[in-house]
PDB file of N, CA and C in Angstrom:
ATOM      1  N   UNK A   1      94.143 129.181  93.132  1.00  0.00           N
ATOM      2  CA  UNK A   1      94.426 127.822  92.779  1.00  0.00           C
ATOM      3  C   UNK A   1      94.534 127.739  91.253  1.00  0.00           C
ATOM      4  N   UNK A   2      95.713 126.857  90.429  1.00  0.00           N
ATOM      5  CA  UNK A   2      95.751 127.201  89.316  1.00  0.00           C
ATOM      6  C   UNK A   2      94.987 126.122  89.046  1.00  0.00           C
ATOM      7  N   UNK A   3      94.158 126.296  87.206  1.00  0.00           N
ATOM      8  CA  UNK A   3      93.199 125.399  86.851  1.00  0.00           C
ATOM      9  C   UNK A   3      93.507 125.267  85.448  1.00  0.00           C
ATOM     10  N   UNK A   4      93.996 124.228  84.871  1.00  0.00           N
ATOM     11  CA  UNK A   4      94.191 123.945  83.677  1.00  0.00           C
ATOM     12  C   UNK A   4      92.662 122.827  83.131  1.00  0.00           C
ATOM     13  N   UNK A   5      92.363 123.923  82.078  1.00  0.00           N
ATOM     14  CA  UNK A   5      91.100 123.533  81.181  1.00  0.00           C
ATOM     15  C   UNK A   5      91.386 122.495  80.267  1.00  0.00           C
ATOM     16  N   UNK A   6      91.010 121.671  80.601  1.00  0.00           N
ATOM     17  CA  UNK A   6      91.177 120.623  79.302  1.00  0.00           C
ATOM     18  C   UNK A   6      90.206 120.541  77.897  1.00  0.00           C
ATOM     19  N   UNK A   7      89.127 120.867  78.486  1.00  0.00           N
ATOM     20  CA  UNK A   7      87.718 121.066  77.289  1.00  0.00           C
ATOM     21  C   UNK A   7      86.806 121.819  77.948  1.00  0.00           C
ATOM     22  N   UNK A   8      85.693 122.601  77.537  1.00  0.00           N
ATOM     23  CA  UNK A   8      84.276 123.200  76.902  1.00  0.00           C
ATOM     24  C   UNK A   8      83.623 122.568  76.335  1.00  0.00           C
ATOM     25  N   UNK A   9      82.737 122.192  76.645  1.00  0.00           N
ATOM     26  CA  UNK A   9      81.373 121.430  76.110  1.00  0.00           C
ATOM     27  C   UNK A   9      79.861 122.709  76.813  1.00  0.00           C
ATOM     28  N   UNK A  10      79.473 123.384  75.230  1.00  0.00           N
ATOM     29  CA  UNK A  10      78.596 124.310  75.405  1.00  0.00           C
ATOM     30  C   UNK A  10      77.477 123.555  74.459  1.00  0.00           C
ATOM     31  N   UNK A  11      76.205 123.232  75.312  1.00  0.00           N
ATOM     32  CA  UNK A  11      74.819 123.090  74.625  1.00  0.00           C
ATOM     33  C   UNK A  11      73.959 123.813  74.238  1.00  0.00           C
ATOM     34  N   UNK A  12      73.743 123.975  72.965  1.00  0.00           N
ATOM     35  CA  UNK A  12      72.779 124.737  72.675  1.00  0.00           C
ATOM     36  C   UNK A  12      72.792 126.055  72.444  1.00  0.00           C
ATOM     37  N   UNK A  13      74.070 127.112  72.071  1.00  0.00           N
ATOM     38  CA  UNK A  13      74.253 128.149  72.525  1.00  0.00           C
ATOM     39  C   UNK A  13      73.266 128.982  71.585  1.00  0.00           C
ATOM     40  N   UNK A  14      73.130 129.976  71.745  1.00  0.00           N
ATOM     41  CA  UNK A  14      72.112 131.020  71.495  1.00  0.00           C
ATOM     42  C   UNK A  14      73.403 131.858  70.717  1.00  0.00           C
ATOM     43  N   UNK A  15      72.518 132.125  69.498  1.00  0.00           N
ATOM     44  CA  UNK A  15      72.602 132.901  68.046  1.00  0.00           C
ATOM     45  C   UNK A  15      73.750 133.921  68.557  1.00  0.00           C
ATOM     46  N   UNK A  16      73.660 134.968  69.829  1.00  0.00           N
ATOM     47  CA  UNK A  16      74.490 135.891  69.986  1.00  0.00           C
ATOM     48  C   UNK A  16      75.913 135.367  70.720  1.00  0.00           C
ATOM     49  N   UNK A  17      75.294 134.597  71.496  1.00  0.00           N
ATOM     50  CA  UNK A  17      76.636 133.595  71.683  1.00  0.00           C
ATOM     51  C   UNK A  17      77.924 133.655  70.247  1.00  0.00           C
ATOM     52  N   UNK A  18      77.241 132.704  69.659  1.00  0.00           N
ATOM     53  CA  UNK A  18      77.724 132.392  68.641  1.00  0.00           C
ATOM     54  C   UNK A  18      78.552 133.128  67.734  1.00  0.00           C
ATOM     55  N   UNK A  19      77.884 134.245  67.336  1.00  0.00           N
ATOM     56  CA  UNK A  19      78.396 135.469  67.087  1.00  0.00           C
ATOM     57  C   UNK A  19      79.390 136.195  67.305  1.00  0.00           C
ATOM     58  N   UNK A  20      79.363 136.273  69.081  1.00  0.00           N
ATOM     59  CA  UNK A  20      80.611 136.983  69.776  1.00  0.00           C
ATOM     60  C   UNK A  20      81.630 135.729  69.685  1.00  0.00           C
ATOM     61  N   UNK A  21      81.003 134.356  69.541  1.00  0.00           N
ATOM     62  CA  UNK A  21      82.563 133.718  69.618  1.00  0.00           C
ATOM     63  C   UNK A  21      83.069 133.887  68.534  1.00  0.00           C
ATOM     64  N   UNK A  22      82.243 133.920  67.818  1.00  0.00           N
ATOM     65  CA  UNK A  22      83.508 133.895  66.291  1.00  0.00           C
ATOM     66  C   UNK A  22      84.538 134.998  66.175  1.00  0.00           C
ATOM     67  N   UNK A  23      83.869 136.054  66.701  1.00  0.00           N
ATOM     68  CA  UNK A  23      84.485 137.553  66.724  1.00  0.00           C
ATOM     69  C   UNK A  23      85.896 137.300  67.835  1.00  0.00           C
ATOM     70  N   UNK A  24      85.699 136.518  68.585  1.00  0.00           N
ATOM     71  CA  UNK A  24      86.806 136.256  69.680  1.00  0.00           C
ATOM     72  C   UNK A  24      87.588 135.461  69.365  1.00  0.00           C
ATOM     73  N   UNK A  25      87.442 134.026  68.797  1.00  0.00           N
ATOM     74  CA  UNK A  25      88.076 132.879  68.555  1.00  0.00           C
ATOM     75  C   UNK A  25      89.341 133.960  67.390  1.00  0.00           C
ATOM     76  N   UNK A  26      89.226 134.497  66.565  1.00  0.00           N
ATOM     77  CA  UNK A  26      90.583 135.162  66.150  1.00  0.00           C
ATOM     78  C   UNK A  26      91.524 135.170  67.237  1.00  0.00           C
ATOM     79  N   UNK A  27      90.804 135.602  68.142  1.00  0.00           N
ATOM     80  CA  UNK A  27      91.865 136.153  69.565  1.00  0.00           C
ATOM     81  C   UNK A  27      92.875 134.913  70.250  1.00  0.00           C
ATOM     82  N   UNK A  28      91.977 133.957  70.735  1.00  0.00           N
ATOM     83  CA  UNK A  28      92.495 133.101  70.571  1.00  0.00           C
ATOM     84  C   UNK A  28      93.679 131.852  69.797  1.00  0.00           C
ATOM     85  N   UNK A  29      94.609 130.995  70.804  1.00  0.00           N
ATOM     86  CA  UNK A  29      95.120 130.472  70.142  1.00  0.00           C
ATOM     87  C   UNK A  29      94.433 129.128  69.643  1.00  0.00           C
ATOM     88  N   UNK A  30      95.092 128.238  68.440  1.00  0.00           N
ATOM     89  CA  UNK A  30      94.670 127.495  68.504  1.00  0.00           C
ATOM     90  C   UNK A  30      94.228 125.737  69.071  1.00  0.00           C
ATOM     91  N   UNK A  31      95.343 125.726  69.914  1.00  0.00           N
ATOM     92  CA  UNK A  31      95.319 125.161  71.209  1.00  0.00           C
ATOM     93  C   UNK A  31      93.707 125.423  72.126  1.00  0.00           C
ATOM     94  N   UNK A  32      93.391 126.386  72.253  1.00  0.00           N
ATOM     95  CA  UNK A  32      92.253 126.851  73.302  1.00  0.00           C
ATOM     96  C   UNK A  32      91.246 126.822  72.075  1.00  0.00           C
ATOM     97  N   UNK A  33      91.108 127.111  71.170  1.00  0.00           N
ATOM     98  CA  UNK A  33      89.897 126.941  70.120  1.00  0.00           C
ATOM     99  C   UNK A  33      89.769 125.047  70.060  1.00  0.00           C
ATOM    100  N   UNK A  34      90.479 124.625  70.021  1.00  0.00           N
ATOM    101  CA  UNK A  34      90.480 123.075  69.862  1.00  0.00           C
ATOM    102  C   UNK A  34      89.782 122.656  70.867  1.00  0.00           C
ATOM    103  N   UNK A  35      89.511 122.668  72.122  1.00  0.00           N
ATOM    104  CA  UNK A  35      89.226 122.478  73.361  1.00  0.00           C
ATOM    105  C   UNK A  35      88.074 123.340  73.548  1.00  0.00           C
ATOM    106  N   UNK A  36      86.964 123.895  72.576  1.00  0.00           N
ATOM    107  CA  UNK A  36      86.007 124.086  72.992  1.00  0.00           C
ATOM    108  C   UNK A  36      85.031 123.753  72.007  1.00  0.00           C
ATOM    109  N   UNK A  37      83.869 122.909  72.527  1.00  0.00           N
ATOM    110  CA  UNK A  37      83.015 121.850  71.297  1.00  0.00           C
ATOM    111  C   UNK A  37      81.532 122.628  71.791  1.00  0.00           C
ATOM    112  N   UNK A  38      80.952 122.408  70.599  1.00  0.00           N
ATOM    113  CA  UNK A  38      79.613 123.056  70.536  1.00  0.00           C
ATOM    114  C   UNK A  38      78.603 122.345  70.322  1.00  0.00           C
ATOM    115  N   UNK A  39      77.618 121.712  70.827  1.00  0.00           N
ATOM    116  CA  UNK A  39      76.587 120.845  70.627  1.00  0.00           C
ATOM    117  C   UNK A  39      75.422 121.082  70.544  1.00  0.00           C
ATOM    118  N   UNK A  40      74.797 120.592  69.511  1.00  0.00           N
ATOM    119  CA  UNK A  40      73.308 120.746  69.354  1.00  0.00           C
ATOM    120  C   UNK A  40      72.275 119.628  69.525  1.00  0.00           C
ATOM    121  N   UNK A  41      72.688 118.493  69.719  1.00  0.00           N
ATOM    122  CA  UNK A  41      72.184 117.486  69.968  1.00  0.00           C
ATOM    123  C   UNK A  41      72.943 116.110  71.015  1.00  0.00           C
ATOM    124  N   UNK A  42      71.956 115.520  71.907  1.00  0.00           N
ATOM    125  CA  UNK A  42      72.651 114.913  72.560  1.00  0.00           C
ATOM    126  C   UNK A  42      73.711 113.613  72.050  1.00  0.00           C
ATOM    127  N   UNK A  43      73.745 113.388  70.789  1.00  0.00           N
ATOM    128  CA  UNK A  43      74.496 112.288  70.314  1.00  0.00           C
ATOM    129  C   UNK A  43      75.853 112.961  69.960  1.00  0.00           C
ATOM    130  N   UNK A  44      75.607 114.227  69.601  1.00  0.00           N
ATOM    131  CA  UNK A  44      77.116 114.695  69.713  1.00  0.00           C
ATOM    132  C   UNK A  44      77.466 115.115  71.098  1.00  0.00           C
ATOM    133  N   UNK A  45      77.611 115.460  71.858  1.00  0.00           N
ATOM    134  CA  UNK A  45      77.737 115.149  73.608  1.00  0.00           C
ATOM    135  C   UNK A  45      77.718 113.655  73.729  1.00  0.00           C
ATOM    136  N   UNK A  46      77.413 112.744  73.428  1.00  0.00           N
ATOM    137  CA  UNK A  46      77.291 111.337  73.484  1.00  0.00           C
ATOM    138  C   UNK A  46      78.721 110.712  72.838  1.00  0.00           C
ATOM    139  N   UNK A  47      79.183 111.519  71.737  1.00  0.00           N
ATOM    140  CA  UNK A  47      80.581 111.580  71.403  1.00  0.00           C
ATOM    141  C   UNK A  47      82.127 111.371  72.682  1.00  0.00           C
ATOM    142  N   UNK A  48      81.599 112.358  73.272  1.00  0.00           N
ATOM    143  CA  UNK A  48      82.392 113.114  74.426  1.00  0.00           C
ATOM    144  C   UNK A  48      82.309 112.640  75.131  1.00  0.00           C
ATOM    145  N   UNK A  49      80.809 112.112  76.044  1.00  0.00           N
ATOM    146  CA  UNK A  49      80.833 111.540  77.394  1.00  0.00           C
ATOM    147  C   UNK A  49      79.865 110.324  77.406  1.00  0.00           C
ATOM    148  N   UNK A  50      80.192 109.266  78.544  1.00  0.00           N
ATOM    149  CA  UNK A  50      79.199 108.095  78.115  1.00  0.00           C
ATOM    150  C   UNK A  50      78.128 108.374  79.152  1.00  0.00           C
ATOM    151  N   UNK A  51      77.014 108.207  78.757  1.00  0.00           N
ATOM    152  CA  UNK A  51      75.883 108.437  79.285  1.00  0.00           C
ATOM    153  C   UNK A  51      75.414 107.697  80.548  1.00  0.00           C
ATOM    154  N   UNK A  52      76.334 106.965  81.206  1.00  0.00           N
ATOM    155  CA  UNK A  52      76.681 106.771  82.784  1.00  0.00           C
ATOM    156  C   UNK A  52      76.412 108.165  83.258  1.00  0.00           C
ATOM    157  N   UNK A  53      77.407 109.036  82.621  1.00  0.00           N
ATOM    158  CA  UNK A  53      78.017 109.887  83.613  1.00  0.00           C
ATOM    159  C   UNK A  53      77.011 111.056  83.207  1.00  0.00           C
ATOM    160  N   UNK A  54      75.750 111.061  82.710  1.00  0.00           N
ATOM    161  CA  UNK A  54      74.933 112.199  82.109  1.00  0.00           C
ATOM    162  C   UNK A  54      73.898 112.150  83.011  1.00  0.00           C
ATOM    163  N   UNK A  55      72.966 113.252  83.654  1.00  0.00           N
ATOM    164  CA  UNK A  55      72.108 113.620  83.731  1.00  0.00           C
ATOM    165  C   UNK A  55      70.665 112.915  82.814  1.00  0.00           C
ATOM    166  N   UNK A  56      69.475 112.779  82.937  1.00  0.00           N
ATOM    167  CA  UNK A  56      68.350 112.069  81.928  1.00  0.00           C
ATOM    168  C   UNK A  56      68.108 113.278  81.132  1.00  0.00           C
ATOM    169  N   UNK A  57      68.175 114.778  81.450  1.00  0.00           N
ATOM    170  CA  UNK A  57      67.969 115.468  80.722  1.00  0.00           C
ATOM    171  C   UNK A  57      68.653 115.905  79.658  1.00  0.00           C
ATOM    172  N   UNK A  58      69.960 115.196  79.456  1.00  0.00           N
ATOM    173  CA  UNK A  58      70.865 114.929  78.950  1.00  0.00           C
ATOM    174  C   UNK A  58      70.882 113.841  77.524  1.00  0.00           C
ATOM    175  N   UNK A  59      70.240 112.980  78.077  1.00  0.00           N
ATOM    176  CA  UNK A  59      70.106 111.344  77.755  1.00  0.00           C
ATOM    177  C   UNK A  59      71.282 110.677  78.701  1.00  0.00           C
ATOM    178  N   UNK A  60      71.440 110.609  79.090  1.00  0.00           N
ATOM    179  CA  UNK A  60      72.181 109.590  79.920  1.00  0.00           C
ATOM    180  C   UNK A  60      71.339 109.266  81.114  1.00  0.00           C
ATOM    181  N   UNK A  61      71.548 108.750  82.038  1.00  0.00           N
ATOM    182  CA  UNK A  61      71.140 107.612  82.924  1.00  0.00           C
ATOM    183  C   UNK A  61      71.334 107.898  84.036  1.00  0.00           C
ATOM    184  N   UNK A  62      71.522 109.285  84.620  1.00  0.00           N
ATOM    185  CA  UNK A  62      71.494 109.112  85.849  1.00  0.00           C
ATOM    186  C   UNK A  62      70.325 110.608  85.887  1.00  0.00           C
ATOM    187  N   UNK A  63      69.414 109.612  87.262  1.00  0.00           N
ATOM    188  CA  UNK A  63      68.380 110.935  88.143  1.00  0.00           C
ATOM    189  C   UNK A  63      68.708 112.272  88.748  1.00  0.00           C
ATOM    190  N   UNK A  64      68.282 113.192  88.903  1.00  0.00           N
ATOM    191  CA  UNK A  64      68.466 114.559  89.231  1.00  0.00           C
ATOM    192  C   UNK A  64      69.275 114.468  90.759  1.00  0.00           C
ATOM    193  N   UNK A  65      69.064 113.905  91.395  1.00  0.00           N
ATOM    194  CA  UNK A  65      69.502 113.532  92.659  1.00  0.00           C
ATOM    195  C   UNK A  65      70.678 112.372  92.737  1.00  0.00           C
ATOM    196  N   UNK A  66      70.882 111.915  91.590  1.00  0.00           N
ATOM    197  CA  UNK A  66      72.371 111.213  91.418  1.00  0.00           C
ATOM    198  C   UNK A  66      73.280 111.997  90.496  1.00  0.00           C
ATOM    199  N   UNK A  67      72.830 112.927  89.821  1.00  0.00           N
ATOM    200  CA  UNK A  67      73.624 113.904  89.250  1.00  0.00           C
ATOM    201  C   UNK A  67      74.398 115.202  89.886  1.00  0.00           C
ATOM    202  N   UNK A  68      73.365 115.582  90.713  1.00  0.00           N
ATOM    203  CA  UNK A  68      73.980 117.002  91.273  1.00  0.00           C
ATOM    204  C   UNK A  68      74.561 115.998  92.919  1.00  0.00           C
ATOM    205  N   UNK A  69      75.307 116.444  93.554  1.00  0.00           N
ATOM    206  CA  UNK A  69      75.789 116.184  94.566  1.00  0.00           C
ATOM    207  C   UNK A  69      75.710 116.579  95.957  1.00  0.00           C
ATOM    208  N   UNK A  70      74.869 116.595  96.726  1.00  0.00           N
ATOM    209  CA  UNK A  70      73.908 117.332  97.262  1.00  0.00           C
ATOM    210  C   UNK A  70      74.593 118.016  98.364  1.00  0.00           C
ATOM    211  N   UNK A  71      76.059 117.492  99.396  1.00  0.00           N
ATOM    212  CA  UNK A  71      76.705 117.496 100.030  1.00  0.00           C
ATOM    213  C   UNK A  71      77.083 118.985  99.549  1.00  0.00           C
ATOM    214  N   UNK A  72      78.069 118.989  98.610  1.00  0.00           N
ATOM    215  CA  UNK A  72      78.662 119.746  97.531  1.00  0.00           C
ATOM    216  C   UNK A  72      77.679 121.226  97.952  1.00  0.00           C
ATOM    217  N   UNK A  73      76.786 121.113  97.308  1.00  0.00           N
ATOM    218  CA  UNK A  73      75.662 122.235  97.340  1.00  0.00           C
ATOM    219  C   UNK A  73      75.133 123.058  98.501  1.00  0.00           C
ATOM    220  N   UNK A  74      75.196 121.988  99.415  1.00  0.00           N
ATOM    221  CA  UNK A  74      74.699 122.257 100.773  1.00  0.00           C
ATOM    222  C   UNK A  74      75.888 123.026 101.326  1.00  0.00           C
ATOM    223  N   UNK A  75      77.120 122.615 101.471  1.00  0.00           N
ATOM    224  CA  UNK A  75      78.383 122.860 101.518  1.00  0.00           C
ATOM    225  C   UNK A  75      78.699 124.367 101.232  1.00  0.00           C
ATOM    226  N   UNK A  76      78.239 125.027  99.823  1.00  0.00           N
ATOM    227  CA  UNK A  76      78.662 125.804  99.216  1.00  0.00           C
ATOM    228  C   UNK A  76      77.240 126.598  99.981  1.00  0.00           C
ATOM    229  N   UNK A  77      76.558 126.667  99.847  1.00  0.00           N
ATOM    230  CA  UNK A  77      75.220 127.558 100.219  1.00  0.00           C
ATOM    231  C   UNK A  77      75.378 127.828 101.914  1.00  0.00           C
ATOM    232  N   UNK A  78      75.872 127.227 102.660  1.00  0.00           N
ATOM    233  CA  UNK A  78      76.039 127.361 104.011  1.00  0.00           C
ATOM    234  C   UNK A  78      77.205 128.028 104.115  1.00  0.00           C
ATOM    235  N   UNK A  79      78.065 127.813 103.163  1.00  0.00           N
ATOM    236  CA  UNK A  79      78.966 129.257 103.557  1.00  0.00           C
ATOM    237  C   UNK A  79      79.118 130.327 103.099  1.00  0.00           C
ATOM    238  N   UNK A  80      78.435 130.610 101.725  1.00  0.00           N
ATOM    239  CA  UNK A  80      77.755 131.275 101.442  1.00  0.00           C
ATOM    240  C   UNK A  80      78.675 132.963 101.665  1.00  0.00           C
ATOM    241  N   UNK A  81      79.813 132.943 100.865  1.00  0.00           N
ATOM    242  CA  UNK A  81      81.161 134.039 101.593  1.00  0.00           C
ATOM    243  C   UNK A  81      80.584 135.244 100.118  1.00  0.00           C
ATOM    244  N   UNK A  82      80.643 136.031  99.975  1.00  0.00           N
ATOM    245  CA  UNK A  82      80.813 137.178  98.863  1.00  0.00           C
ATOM    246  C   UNK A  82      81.949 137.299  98.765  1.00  0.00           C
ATOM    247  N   UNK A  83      82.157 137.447  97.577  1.00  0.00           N
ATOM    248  CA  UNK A  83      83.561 137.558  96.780  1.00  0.00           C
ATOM    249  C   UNK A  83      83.921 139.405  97.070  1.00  0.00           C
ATOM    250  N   UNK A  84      84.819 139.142  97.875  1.00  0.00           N
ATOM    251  CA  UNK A  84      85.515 140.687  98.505  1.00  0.00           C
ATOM    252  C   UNK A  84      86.363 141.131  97.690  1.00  0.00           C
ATOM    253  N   UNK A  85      87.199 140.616  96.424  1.00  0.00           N
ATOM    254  CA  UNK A  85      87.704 140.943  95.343  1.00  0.00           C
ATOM    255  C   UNK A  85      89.531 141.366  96.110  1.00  0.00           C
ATOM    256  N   UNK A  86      89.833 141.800  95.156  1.00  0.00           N
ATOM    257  CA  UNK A  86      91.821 142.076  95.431  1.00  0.00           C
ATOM    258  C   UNK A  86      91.316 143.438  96.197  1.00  0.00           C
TER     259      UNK A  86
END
């Protein structure tokens, strides 16, 4: 199924993270570098998304059980297939 990325929103990334992206982002065009944001605090994520649509651990306003989708999960764990590859 094809999937066109519109954005990256990465929290918090860790030092080596960081590192290897810079080393990569050369690689990259700048189209796909534009479309990936790095956050260290929830007010910059607060930028991006309104806190309706956030998790509390987040700061936004919705409970653990109105965030994740439980159907969804249940869904995916019951079929539960291994990736058999090409």
């Amino acid at each position: 199924m094809p999937l066109r990325i519109k954005s990256i929103h990465i929290m918090n990334p860790p030092m080596l993270f960081w590192s290897v992206y810079k080393i990569g982002q050369r690689f990259m065009k700048e189209k796909i570098r534009n479309r990936i944001h790095f956050h260290y605090n929830n007010e910059s994520l607060h930028k991006h998304f309104e806190k309706e649509f956030l998790p509390l651990s987040l700061g936004g306003d919705l409970d653990e059980d109105e965030a994740i989708d439980r159907t969804v999960t249940d869904e995916l764990i019951k079929r539960d297939i291994p990736f058999e590859g090409l």
